[in-house]
PDB file of N, CA and C in Angstrom:
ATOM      1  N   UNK A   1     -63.978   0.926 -15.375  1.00  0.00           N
ATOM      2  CA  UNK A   1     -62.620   1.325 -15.676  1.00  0.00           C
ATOM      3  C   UNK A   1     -61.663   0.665 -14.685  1.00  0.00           C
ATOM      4  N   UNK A   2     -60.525   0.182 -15.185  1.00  0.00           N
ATOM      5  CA  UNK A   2     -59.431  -0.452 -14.736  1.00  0.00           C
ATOM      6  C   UNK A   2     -58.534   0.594 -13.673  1.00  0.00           C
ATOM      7  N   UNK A   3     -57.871  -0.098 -12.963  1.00  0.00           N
ATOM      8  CA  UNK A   3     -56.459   1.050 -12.074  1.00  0.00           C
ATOM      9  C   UNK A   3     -55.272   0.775 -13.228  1.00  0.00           C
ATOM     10  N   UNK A   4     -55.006   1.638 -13.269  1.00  0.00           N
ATOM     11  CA  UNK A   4     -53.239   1.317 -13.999  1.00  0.00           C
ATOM     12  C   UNK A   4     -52.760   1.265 -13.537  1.00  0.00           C
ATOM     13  N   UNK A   5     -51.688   0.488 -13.808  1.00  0.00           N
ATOM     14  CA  UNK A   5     -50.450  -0.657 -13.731  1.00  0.00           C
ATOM     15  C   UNK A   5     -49.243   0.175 -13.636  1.00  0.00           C
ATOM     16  N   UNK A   6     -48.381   0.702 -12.207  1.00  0.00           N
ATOM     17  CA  UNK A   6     -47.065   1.146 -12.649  1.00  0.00           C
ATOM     18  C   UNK A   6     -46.146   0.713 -12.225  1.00  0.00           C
ATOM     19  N   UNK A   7     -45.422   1.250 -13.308  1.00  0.00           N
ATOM     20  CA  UNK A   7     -44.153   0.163 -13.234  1.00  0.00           C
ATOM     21  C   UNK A   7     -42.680   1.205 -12.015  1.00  0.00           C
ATOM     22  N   UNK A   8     -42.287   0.206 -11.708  1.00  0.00           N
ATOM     23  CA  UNK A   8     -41.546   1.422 -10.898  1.00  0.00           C
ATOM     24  C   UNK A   8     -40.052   2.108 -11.625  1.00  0.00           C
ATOM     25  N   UNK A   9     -39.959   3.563 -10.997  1.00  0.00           N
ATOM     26  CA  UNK A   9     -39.590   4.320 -11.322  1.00  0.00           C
ATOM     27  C   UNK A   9     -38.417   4.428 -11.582  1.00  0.00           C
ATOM     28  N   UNK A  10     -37.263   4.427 -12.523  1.00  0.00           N
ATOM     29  CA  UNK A  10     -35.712   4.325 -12.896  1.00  0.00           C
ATOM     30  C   UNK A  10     -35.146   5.679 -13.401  1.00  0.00           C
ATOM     31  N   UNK A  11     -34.599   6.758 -12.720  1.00  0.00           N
ATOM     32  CA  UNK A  11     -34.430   7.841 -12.900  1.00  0.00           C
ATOM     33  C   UNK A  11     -33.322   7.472 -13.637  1.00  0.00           C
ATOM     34  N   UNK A  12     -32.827   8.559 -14.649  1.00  0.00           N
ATOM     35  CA  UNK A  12     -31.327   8.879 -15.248  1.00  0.00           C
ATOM     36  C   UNK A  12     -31.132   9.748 -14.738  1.00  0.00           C
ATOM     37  N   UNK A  13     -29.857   9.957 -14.201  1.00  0.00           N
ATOM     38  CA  UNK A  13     -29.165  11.512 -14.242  1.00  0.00           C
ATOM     39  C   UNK A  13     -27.730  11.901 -14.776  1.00  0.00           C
ATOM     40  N   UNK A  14     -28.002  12.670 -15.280  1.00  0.00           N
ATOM     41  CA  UNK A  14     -26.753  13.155 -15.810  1.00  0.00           C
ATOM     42  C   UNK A  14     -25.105  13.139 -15.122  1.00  0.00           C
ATOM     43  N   UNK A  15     -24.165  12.693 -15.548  1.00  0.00           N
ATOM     44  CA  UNK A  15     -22.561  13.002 -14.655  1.00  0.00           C
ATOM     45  C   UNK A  15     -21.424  13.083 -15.494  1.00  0.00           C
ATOM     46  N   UNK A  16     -20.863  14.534 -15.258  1.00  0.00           N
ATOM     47  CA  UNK A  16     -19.735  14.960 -15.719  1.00  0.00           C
ATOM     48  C   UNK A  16     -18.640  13.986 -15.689  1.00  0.00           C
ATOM     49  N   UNK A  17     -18.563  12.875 -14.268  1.00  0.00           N
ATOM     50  CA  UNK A  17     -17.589  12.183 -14.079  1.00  0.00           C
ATOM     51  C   UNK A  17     -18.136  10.777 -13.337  1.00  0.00           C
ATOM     52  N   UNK A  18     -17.967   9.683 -14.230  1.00  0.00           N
ATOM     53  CA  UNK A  18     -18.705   8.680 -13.823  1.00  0.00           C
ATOM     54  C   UNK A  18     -17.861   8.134 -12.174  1.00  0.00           C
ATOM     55  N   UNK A  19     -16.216   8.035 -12.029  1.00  0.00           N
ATOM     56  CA  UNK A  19     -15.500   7.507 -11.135  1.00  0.00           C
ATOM     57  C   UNK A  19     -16.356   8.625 -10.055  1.00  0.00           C
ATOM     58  N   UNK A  20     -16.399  10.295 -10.076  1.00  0.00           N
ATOM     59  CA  UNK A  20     -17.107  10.930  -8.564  1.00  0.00           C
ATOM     60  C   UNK A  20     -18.241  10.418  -8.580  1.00  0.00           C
ATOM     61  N   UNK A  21     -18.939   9.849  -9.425  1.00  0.00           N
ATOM     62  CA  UNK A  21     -20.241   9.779  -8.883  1.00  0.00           C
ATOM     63  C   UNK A  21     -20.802   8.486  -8.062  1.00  0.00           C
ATOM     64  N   UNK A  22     -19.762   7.598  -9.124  1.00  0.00           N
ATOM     65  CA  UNK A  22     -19.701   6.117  -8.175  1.00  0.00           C
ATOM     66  C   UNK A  22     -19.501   6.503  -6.988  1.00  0.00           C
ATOM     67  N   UNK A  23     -18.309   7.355  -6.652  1.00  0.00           N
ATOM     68  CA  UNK A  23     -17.893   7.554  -5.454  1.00  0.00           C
ATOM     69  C   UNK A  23     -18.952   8.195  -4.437  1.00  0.00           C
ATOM     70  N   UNK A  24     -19.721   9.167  -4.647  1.00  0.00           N
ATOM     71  CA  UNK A  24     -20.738  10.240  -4.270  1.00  0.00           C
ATOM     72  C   UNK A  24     -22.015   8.995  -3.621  1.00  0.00           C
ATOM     73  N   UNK A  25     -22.045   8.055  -4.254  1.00  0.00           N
ATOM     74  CA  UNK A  25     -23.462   7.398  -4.184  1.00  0.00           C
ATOM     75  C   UNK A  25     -22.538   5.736  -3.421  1.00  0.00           C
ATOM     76  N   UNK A  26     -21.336   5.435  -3.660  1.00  0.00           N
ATOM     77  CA  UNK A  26     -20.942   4.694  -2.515  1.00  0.00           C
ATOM     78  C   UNK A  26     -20.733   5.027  -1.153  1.00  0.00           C
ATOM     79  N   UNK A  27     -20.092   6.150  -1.192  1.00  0.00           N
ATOM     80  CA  UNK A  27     -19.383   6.446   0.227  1.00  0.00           C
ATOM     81  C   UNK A  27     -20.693   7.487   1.036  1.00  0.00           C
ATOM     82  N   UNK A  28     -21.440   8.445   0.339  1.00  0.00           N
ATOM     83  CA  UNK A  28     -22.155   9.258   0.894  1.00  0.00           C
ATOM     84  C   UNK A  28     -23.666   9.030   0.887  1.00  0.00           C
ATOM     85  N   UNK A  29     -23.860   8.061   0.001  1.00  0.00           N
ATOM     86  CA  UNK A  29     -25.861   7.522   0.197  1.00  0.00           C
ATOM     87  C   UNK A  29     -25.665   6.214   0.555  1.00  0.00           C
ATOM     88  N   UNK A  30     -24.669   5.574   0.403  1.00  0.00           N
ATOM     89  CA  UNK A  30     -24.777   4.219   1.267  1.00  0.00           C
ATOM     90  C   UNK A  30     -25.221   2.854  -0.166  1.00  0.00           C
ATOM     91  N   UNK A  31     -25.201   3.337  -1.360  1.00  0.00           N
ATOM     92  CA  UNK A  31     -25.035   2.215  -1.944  1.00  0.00           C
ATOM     93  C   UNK A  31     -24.473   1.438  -2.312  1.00  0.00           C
ATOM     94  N   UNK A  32     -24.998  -0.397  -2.609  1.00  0.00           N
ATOM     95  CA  UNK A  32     -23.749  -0.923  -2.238  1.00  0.00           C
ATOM     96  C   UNK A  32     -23.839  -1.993  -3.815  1.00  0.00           C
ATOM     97  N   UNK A  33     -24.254  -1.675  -4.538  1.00  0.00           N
ATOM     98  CA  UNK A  33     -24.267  -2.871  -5.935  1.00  0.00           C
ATOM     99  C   UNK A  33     -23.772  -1.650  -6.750  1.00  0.00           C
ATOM    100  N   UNK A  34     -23.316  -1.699  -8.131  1.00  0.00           N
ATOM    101  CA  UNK A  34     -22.741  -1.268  -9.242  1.00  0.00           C
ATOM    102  C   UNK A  34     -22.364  -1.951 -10.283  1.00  0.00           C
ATOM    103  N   UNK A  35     -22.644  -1.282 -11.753  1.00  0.00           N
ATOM    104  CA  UNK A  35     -22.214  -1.694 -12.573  1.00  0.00           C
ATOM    105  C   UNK A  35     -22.337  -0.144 -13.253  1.00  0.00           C
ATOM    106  N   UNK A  36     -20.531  -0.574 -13.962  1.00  0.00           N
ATOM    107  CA  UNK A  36     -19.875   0.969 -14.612  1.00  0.00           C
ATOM    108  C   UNK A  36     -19.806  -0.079 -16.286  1.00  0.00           C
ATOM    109  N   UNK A  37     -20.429   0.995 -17.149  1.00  0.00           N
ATOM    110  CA  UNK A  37     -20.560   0.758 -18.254  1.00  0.00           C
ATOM    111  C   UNK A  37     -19.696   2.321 -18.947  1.00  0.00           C
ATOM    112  N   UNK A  38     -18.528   2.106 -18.727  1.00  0.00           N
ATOM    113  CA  UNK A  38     -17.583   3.543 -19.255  1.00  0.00           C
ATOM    114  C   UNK A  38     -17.624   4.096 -20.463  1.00  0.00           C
ATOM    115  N   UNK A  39     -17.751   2.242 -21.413  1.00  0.00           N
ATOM    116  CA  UNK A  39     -17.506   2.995 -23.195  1.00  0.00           C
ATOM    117  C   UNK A  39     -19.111   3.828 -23.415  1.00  0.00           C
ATOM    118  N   UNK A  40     -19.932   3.140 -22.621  1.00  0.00           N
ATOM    119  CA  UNK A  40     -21.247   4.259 -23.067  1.00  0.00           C
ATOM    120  C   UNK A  40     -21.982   5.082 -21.946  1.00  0.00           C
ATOM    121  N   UNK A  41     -20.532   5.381 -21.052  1.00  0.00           N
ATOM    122  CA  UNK A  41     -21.202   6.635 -20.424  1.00  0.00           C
ATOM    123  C   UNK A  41     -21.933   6.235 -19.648  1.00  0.00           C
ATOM    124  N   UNK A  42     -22.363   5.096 -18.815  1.00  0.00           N
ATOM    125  CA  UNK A  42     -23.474   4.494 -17.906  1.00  0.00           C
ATOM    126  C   UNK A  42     -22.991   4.125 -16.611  1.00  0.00           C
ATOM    127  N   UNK A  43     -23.696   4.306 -15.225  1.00  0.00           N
ATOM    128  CA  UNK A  43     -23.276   4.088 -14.500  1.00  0.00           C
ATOM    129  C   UNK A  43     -24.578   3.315 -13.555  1.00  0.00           C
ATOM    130  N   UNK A  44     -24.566   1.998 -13.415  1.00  0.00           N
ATOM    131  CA  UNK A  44     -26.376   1.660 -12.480  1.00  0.00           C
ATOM    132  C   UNK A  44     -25.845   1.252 -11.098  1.00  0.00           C
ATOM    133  N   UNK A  45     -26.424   2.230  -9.661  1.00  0.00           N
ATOM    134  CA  UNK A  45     -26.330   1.557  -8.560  1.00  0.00           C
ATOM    135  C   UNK A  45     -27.897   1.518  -7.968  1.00  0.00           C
ATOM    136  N   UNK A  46     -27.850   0.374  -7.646  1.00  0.00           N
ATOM    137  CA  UNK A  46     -28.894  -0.237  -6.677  1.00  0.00           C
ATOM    138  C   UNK A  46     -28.212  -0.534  -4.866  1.00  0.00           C
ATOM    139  N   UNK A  47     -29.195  -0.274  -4.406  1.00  0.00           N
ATOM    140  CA  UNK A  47     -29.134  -0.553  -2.639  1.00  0.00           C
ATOM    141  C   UNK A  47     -30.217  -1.461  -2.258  1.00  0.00           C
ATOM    142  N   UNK A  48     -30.083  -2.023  -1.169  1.00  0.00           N
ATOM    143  CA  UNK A  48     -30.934  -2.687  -0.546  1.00  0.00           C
ATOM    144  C   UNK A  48     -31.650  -3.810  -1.307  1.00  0.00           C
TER     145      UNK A  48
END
């Protein structure tokens, strides 16, 4: 038997307000890439 293969992990979470949350995850976890996708509700930040 083989090991499986994983792929790494991409959480969603839910936000009432995409502008606080950008804000929440720039200024207070320290991330620093973004892309705001507004007409469908999406917001992706990556760090490091």
């Amino acid at each position: 038997m083989t090991s499986p293969i994983l792929s790494p992990a991409i959480p969603q979470l839910p936000s009432g307000n995409l502008q606080r949350t950008h804000e929440f995850f720039r200024d207070l976890l320290g991330f620093d890439r973004f892309r705001l996708y507004a007409e469908q509700g999406h917001l992706i930040v990556c760090r490091g």
